[in-house]
C-alpha atoms as a PDB file:
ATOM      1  CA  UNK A   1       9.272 -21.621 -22.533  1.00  0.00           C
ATOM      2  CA  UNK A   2      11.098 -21.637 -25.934  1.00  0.00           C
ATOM      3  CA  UNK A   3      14.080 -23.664 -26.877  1.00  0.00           C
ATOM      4  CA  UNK A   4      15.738 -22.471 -30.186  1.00  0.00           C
ATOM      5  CA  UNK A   5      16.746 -25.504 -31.817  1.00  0.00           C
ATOM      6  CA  UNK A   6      18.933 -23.203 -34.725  1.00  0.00           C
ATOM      7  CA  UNK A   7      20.827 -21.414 -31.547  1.00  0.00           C
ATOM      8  CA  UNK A   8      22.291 -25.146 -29.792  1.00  0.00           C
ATOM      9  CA  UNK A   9      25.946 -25.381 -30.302  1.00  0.00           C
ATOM     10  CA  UNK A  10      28.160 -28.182 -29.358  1.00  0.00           C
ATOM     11  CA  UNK A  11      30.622 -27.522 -26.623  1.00  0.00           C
ATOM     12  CA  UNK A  12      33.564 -29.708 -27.947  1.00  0.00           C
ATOM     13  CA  UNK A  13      36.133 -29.438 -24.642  1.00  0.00           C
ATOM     14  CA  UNK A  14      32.996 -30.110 -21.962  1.00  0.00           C
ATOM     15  CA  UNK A  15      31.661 -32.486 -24.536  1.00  0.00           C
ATOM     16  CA  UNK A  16      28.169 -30.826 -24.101  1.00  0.00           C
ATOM     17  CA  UNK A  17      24.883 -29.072 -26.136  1.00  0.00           C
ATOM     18  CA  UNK A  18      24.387 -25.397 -25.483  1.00  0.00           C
ATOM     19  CA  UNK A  19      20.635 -24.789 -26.009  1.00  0.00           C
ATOM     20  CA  UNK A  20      19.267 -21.005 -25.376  1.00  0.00           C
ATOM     21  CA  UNK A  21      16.441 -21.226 -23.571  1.00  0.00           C
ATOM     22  CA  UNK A  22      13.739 -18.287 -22.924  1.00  0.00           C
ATOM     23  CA  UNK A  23      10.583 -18.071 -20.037  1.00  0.00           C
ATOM     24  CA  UNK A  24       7.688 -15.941 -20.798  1.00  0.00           C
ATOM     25  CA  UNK A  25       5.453 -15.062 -17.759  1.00  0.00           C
ATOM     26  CA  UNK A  26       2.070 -14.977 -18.370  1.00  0.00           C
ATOM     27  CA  UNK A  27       0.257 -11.785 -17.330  1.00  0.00           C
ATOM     28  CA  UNK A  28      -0.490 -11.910 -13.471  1.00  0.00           C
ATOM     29  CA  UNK A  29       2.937 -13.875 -12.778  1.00  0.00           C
ATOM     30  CA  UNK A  30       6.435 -13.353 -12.856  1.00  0.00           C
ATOM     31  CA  UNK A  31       9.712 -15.358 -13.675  1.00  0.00           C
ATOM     32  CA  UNK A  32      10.953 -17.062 -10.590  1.00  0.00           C
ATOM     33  CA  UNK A  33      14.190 -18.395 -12.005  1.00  0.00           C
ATOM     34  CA  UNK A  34      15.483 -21.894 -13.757  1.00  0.00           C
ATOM     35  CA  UNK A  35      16.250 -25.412 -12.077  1.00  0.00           C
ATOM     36  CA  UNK A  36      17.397 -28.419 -12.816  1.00  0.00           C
ATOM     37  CA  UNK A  37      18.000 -31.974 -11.427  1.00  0.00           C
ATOM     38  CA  UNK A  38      21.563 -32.317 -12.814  1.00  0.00           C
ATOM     39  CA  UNK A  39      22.485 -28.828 -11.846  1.00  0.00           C
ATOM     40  CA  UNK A  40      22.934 -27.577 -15.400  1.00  0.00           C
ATOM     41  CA  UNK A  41      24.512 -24.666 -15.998  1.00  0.00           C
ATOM     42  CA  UNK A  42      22.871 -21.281 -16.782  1.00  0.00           C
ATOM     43  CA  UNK A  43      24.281 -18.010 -18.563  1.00  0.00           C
ATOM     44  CA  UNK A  44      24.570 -15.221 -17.197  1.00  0.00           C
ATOM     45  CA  UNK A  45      22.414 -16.433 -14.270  1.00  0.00           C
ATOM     46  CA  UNK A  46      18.976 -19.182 -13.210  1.00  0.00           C
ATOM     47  CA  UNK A  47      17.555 -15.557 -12.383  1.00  0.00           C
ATOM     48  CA  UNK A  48      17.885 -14.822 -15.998  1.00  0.00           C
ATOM     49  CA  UNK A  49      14.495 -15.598 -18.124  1.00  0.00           C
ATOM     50  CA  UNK A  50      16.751 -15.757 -21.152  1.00  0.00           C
ATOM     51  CA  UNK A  51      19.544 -17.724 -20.437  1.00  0.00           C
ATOM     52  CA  UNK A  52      22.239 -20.486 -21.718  1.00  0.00           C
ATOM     53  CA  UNK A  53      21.865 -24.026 -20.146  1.00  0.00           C
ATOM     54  CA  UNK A  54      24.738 -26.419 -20.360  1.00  0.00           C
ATOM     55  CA  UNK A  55      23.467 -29.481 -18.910  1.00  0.00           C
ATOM     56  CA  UNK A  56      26.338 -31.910 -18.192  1.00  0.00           C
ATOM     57  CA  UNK A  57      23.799 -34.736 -19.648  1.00  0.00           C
ATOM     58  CA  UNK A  58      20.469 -35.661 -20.050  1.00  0.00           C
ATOM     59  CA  UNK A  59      18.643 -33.880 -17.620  1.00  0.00           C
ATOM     60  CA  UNK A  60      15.233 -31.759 -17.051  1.00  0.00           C
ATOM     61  CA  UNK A  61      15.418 -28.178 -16.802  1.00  0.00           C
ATOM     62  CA  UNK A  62      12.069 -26.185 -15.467  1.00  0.00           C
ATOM     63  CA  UNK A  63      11.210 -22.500 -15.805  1.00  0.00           C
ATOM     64  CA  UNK A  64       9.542 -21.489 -12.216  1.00  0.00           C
ATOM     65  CA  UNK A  65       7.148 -18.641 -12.408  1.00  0.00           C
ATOM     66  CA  UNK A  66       4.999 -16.868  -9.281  1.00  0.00           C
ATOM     67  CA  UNK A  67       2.065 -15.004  -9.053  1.00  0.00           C
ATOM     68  CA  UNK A  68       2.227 -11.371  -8.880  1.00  0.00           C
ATOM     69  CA  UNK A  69       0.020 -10.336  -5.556  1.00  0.00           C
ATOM     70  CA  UNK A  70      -0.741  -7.020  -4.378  1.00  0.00           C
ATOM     71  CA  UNK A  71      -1.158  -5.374  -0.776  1.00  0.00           C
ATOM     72  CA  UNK A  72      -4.119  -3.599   0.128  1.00  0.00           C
ATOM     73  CA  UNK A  73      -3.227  -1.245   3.260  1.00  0.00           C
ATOM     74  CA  UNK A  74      -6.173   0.864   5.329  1.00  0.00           C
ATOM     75  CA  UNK A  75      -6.513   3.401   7.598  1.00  0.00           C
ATOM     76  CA  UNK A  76     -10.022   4.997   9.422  1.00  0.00           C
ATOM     77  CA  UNK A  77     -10.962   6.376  12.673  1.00  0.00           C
ATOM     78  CA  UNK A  78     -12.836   3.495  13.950  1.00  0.00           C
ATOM     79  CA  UNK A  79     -14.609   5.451  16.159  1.00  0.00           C
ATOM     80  CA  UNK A  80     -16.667   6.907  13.601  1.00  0.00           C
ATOM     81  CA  UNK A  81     -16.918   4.290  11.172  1.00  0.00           C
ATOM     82  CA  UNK A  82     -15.864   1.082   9.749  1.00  0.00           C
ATOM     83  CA  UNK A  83     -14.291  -0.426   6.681  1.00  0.00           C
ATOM     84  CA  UNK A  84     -14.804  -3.393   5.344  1.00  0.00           C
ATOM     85  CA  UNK A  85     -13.168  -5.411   2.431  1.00  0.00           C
ATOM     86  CA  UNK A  86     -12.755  -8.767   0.434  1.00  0.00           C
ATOM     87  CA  UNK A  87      -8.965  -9.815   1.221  1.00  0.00           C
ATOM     88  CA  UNK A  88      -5.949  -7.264   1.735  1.00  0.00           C
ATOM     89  CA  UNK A  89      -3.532  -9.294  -0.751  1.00  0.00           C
ATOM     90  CA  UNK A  90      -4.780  -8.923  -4.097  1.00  0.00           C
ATOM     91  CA  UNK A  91      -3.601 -11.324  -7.505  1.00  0.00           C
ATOM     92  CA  UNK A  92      -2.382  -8.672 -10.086  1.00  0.00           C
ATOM     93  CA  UNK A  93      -4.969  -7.362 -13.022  1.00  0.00           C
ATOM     94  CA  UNK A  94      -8.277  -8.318 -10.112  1.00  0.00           C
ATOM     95  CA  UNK A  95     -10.139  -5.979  -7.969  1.00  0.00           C
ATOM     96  CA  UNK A  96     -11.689  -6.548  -4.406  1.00  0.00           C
ATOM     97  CA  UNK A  97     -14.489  -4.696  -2.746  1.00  0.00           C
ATOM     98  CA  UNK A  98     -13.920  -2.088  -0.379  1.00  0.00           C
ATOM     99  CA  UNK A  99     -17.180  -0.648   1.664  1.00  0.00           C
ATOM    100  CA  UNK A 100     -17.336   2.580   4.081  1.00  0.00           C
ATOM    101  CA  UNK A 101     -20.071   2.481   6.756  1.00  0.00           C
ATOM    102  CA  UNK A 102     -20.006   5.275   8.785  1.00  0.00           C
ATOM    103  CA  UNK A 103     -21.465   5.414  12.362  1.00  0.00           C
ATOM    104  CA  UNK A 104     -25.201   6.415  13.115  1.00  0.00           C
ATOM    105  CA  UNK A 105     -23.866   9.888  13.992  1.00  0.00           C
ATOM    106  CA  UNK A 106     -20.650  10.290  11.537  1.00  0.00           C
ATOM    107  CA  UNK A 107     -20.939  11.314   8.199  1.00  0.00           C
ATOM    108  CA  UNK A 108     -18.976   9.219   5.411  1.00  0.00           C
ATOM    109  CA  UNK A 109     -16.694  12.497   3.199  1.00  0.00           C
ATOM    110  CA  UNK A 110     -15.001   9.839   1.071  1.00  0.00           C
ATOM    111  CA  UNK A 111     -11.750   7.814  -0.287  1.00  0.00           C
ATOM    112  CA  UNK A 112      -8.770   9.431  -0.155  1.00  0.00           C
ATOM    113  CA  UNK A 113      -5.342   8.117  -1.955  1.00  0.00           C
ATOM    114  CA  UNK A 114      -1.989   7.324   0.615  1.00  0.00           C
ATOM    115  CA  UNK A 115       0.634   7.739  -1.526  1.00  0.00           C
ATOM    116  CA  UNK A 116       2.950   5.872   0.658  1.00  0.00           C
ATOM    117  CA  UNK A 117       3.588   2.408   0.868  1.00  0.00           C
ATOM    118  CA  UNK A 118       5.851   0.370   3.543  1.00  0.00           C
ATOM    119  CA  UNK A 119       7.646  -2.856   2.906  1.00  0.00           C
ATOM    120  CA  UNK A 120       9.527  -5.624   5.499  1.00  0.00           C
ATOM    121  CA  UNK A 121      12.530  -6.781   4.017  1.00  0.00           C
ATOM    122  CA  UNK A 122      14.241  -9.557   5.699  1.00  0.00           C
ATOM    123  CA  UNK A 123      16.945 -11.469   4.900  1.00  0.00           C
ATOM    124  CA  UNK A 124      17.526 -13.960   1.759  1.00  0.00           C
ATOM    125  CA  UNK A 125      16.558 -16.930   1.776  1.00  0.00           C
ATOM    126  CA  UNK A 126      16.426 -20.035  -0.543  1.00  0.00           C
ATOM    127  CA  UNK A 127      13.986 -20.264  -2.636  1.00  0.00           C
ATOM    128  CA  UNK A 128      12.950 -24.378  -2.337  1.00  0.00           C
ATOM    129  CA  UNK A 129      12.334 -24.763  -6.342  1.00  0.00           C
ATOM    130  CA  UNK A 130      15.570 -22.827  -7.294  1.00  0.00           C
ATOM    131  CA  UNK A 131      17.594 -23.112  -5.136  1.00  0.00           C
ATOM    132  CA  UNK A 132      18.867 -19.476  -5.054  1.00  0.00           C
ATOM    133  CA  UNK A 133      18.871 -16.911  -2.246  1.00  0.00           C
ATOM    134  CA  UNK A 134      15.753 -14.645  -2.270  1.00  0.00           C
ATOM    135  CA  UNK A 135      14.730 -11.371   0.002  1.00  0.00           C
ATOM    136  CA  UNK A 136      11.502 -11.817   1.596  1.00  0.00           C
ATOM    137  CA  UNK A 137       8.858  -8.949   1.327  1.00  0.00           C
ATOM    138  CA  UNK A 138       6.527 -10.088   4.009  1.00  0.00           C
ATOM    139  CA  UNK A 139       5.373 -13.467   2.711  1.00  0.00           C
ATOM    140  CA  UNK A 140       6.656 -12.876  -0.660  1.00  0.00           C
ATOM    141  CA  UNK A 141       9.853 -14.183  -2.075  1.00  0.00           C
ATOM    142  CA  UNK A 142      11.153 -11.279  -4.192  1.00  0.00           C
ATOM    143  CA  UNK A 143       8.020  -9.722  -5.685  1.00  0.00           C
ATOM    144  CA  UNK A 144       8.031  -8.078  -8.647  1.00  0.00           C
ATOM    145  CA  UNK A 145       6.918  -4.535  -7.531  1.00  0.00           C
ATOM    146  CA  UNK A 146       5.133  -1.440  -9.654  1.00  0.00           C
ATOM    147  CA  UNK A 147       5.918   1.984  -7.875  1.00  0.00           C
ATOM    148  CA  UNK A 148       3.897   4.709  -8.865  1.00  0.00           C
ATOM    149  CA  UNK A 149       5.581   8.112  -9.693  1.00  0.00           C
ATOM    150  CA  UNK A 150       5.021  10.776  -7.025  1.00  0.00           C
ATOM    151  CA  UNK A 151       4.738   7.924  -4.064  1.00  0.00           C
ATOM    152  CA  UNK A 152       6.545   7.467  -0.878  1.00  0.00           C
ATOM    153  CA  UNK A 153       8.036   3.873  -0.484  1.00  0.00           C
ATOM    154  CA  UNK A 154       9.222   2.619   2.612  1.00  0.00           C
ATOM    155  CA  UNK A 155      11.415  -0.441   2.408  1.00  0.00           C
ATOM    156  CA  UNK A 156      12.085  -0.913   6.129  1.00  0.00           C
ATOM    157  CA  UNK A 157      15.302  -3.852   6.231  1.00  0.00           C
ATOM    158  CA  UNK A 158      16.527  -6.298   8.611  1.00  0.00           C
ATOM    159  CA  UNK A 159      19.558  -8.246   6.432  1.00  0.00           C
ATOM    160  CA  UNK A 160      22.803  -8.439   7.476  1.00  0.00           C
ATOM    161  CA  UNK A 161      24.720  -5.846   9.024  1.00  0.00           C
ATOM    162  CA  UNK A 162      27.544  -6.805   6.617  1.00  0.00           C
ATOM    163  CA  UNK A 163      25.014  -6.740   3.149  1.00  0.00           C
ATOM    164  CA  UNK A 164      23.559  -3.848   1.784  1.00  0.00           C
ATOM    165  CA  UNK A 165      19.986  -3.203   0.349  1.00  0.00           C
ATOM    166  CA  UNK A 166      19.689  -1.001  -2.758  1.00  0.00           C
ATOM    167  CA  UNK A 167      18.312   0.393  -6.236  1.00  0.00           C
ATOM    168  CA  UNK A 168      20.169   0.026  -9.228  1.00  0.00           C
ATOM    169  CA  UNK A 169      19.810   0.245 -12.527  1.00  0.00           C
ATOM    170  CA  UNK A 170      21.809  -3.168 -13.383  1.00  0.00           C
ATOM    171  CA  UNK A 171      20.167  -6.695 -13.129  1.00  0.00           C
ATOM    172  CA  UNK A 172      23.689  -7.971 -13.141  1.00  0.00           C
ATOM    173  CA  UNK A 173      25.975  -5.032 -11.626  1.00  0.00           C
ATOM    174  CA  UNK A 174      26.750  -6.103  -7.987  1.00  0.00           C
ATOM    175  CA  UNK A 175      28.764  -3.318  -7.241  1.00  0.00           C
ATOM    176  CA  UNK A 176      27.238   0.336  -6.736  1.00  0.00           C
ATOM    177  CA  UNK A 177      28.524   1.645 -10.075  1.00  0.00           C
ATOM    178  CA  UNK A 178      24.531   1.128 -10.780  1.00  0.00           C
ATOM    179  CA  UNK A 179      23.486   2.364  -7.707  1.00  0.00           C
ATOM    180  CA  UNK A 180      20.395   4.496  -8.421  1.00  0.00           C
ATOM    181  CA  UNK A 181      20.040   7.125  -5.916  1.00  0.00           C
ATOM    182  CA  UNK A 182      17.644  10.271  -7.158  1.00  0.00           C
ATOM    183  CA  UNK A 183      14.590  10.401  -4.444  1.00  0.00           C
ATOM    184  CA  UNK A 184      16.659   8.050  -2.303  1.00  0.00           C
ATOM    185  CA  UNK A 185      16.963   8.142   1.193  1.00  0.00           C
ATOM    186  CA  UNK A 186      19.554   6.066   3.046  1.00  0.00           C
ATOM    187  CA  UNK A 187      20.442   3.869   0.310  1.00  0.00           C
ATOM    188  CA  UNK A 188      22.453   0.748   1.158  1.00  0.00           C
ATOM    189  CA  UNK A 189      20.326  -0.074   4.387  1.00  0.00           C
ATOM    190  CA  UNK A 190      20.509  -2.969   6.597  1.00  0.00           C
ATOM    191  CA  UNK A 191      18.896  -2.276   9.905  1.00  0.00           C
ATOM    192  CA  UNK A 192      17.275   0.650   8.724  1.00  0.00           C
ATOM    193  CA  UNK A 193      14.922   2.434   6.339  1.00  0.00           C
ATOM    194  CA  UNK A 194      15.672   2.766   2.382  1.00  0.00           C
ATOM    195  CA  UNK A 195      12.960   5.714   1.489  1.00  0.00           C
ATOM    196  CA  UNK A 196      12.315   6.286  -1.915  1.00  0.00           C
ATOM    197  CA  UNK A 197      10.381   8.811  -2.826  1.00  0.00           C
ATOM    198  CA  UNK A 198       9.617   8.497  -6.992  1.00  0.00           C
ATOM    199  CA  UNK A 199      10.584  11.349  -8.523  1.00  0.00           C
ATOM    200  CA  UNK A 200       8.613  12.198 -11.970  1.00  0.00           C
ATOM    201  CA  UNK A 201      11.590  11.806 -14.274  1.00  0.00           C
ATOM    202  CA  UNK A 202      12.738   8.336 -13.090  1.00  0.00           C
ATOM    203  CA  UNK A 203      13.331   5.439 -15.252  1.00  0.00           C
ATOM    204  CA  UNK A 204      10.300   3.011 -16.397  1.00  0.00           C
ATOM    205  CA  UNK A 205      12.697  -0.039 -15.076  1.00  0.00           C
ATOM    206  CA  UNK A 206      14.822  -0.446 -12.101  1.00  0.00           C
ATOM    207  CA  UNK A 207      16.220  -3.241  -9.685  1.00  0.00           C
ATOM    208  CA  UNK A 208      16.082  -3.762  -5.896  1.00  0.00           C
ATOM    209  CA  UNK A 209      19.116  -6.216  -4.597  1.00  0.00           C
ATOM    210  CA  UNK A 210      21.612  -6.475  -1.943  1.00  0.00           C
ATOM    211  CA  UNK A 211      25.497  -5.799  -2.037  1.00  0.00           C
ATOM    212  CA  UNK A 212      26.476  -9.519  -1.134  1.00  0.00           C
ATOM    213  CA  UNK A 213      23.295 -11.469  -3.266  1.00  0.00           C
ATOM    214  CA  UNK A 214      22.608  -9.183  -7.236  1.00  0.00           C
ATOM    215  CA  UNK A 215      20.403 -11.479  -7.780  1.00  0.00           C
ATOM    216  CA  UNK A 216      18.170 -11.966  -4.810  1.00  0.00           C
ATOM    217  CA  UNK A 217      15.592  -8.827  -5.745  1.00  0.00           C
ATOM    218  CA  UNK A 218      13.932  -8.707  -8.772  1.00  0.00           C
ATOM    219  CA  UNK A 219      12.475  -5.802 -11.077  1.00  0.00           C
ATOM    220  CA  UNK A 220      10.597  -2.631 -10.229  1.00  0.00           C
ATOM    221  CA  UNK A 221       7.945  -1.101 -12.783  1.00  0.00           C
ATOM    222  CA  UNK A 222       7.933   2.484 -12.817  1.00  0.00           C
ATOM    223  CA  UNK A 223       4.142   3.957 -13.678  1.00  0.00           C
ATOM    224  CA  UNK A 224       2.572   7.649 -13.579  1.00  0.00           C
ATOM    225  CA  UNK A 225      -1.187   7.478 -13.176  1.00  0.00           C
ATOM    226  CA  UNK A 226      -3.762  10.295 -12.556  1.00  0.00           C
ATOM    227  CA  UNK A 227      -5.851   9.975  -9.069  1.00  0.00           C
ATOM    228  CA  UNK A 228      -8.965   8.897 -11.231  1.00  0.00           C
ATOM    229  CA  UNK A 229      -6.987   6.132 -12.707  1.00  0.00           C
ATOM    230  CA  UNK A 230      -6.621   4.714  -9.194  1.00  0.00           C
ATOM    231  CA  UNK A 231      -9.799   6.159  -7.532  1.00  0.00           C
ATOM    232  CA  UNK A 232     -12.368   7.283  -9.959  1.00  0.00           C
ATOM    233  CA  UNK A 233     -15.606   7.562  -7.506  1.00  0.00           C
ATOM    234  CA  UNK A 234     -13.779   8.594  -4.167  1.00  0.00           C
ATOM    235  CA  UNK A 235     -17.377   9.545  -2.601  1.00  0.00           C
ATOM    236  CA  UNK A 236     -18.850   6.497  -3.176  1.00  0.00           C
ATOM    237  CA  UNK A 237     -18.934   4.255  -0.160  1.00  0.00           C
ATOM    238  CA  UNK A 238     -18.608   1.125  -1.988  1.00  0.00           C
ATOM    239  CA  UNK A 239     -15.399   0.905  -4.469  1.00  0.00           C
ATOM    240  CA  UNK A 240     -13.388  -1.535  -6.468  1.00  0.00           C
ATOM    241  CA  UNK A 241     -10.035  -0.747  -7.035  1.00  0.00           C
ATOM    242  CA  UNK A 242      -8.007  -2.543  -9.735  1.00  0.00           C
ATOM    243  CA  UNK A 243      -4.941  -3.657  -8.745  1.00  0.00           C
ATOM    244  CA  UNK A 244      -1.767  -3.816 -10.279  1.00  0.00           C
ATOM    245  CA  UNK A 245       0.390  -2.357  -7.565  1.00  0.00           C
ATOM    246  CA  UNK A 246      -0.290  -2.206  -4.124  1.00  0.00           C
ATOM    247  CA  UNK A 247      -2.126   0.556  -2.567  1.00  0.00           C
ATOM    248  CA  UNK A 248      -3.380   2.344   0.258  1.00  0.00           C
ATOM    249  CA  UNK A 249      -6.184   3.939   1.399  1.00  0.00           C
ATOM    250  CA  UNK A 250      -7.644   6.258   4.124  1.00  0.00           C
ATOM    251  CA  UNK A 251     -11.702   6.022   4.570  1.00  0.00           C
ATOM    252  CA  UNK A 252     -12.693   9.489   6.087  1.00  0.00           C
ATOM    253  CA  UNK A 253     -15.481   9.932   8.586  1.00  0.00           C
ATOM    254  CA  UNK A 254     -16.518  13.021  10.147  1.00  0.00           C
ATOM    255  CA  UNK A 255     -19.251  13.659  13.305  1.00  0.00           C
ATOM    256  CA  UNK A 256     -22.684  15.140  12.037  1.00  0.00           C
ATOM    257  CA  UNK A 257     -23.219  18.535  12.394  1.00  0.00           C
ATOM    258  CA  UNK A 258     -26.168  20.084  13.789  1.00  0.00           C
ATOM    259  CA  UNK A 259     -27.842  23.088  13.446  1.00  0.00           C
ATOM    260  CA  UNK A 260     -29.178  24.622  16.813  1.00  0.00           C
ATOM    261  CA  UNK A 261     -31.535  27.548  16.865  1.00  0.00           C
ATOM    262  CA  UNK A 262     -32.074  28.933  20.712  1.00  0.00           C
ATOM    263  CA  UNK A 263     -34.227  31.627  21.372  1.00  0.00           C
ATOM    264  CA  UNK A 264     -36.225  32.798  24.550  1.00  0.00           C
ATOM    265  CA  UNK A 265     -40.109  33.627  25.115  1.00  0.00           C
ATOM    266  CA  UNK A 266     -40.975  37.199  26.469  1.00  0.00           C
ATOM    267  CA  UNK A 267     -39.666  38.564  29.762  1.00  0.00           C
ATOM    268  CA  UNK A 268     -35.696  37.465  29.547  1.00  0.00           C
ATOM    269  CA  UNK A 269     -32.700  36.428  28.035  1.00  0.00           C
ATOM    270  CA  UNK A 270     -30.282  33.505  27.728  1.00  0.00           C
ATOM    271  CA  UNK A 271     -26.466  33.740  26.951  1.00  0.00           C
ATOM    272  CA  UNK A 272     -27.036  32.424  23.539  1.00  0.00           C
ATOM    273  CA  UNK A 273     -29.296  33.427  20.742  1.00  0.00           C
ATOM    274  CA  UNK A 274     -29.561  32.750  16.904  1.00  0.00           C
ATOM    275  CA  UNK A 275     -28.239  30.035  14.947  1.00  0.00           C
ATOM    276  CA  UNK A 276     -25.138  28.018  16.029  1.00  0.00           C
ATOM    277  CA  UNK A 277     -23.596  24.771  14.566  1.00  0.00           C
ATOM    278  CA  UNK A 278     -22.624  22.099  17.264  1.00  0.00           C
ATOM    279  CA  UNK A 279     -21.225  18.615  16.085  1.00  0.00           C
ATOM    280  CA  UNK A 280     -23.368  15.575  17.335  1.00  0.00           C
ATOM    281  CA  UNK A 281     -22.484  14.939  21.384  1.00  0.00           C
ATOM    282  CA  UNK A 282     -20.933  18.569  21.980  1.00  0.00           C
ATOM    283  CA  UNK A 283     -21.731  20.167  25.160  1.00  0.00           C
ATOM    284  CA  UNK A 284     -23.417  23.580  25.425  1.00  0.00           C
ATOM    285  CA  UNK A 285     -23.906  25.706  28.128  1.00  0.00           C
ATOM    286  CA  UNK A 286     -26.662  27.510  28.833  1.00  0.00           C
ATOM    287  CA  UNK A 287     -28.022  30.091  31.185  1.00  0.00           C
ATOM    288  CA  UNK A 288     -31.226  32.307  31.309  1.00  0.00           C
ATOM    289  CA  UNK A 289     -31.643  35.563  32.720  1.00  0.00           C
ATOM    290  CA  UNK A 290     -34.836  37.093  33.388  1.00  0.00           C
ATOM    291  CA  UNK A 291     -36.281  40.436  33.298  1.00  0.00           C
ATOM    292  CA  UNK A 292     -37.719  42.083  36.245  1.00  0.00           C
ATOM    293  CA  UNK A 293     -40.909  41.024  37.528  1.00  0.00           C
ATOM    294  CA  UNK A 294     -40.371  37.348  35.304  1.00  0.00           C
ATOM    295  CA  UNK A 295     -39.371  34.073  36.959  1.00  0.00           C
ATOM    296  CA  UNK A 296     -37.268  31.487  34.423  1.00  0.00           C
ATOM    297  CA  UNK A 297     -39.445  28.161  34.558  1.00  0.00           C
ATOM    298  CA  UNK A 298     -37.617  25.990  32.436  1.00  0.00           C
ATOM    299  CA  UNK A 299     -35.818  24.797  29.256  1.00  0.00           C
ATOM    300  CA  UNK A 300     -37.962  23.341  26.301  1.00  0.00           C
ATOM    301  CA  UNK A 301     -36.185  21.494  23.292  1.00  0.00           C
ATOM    302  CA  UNK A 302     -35.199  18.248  21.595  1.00  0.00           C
ATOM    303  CA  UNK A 303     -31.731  18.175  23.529  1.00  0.00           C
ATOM    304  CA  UNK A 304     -30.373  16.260  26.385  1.00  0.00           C
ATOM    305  CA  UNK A 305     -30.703  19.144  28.809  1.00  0.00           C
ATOM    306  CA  UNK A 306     -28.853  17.951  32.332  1.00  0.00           C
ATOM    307  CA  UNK A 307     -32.002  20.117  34.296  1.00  0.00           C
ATOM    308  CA  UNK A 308     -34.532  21.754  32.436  1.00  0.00           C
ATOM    309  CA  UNK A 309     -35.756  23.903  35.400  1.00  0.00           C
ATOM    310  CA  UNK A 310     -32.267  25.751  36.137  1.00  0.00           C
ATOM    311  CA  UNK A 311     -31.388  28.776  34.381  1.00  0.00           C
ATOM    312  CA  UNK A 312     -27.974  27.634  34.808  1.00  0.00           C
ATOM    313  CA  UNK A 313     -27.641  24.259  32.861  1.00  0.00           C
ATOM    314  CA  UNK A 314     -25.714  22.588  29.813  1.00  0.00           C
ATOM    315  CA  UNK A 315     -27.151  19.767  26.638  1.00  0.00           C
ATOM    316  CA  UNK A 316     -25.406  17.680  24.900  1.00  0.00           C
ATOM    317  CA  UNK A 317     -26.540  18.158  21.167  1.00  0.00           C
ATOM    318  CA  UNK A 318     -28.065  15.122  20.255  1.00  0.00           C
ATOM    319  CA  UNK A 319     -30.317  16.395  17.729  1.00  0.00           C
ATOM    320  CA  UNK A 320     -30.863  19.804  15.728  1.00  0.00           C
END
């Protein structure tokens, strides 16, 4: 926090010191806003991280900060495999551990990128060191958020029907003279679903906010990264992604394939013949025909065969 002793002024009709005051957040946190315990006054707003106080006397004013955390979201088949990780809220600049173990007869085919992210926003509330009406993003009192160009984000509201959730590209505009709208889907939601799909050409800053509270959002980062920025070993079953916006990601499994070769001894035939790919637990069917003067005995091989001694029978490819 920095007070600039050369910018106080004296405030003559309120009989009072102006100081300028300024927060800088440390990397991993954000500003939260300014308090005070004789309500000073701040200029243009306690959201502000540069601001004018006016205390009306001697009194202790106190930058609040928060840490910036990150959501990990993740999707598999769990009938083929499983995923397990560290912790699916991540502090901002850390990585956690993500591990793919497939099934004893599913193949692991690697990480794959969801480029879209879905937030709950519910209604403002106060925020106990500040005092000021905040949006909640799950359990997160206005997060500072980093969207990544070319994602989907879902910001799925439930404010009041009178209020308004939107982007602009104002801190301070509460009107919609700011409103930023390119990508946008439904803009000023309430009971709905603001999609915003990040277009390449959009602005490295913007603002989330409602109609009725300006300053009860805070600022979105706007980033373009490659796919190897955010996944650079996508086959590897075991990855640490770095986070400094939240992500999502789909683990894909696939059933083992097996390669079935059925032939037939001298004096018949059988329906199939050659080389044929089944995936592991597929049912084939199977029948035997014999030549004149031959009698089929049976069915020889490392499947599940439901009766080995009729010529009309079906396996279930367990091996190959």
């Amino acid at each position: 926090v920095y007070d600039d002793p050369s910018l106080r002024s004296w405030n003559q009709s309120e009989n009072t010191i102006q100081r300028s005051l300024y927060a800088q957040a440390n990397f991993g946190y954000s500003f939260a806003g300014w308090s005070s315990i004789f309500d000073a006054k701040f200029t243009p707003n306690a959201s502000y991280a540069e601001v004018i106080a006016v205390p009306p006397k001697s009194s202790i004013v106190t930058a609040h900060f928060q840490a910036i955390k990150h959501e990990l979201t993740l999707y598999h088949d769990s009938s083929l495999g499983d995923v397990f990780y560290d912790k699916a809220e991540v502090e901002h600049g850390n990585t956690t551990t993500l591990i793919a173990s497939p099934k004893a007869n599913s193949n692991f085919d690697g990480w794959e990128i969801v480029r879209e992210i879905t937030y709950d926003v519910q209604n403002s509330m106060s925020d106990p060191n500040t005092g000021m009406q905040k949006l909640l993003f799950g359990n997160q009192q206005a997060p500072f958020l980093t969207l990544i160009k070319g994602f989907t984000y879902h910001f799925n509201c439930d404010i009041s029907l009178v209020d308004s959730f939107f982007l602009s590209t104002s801190k301070e505009d509460s009107s919609y003279e700011s409103e930023f709208t390119m990508g946008v889907v439904n803009s000023r939601a309430n009971k709905g679903t603001l999609t915003f799909n990040v277009p390449f050409d959009a602005p490295d800053k913007l603002y989330y906010k409602t109609a009725l509270q300006p300053f009860s959002g805070n600022e979105i980062k706007i980033i373009e990264l490659e796919d190897l920025d955010i996944l650079p070993f996508p086959k590897e079953k075991q990855i640490s992604p770095y986070f400094e916006y939240d992500l999502a990601f789909q683990a894909n499994f696939s059933i083992k394939n097996h390669e079935l070769e059925i032939t037939s001894s001298v004096g018949g035939s059988t329906n199939l013949s050659g080389s044929y790919n089944f995936n592991h637990g597929e049912t084939v069917y199977l029948s035997a025909l014999p030549q004149e003067h031959y009698e089929f005995v049976r069915w020889d091989g490392p499947l599940s065969i439901s009766d080995k001694y009729s010529s009309y029978t079906n396996a279930v490819v367990d091996a190959g």
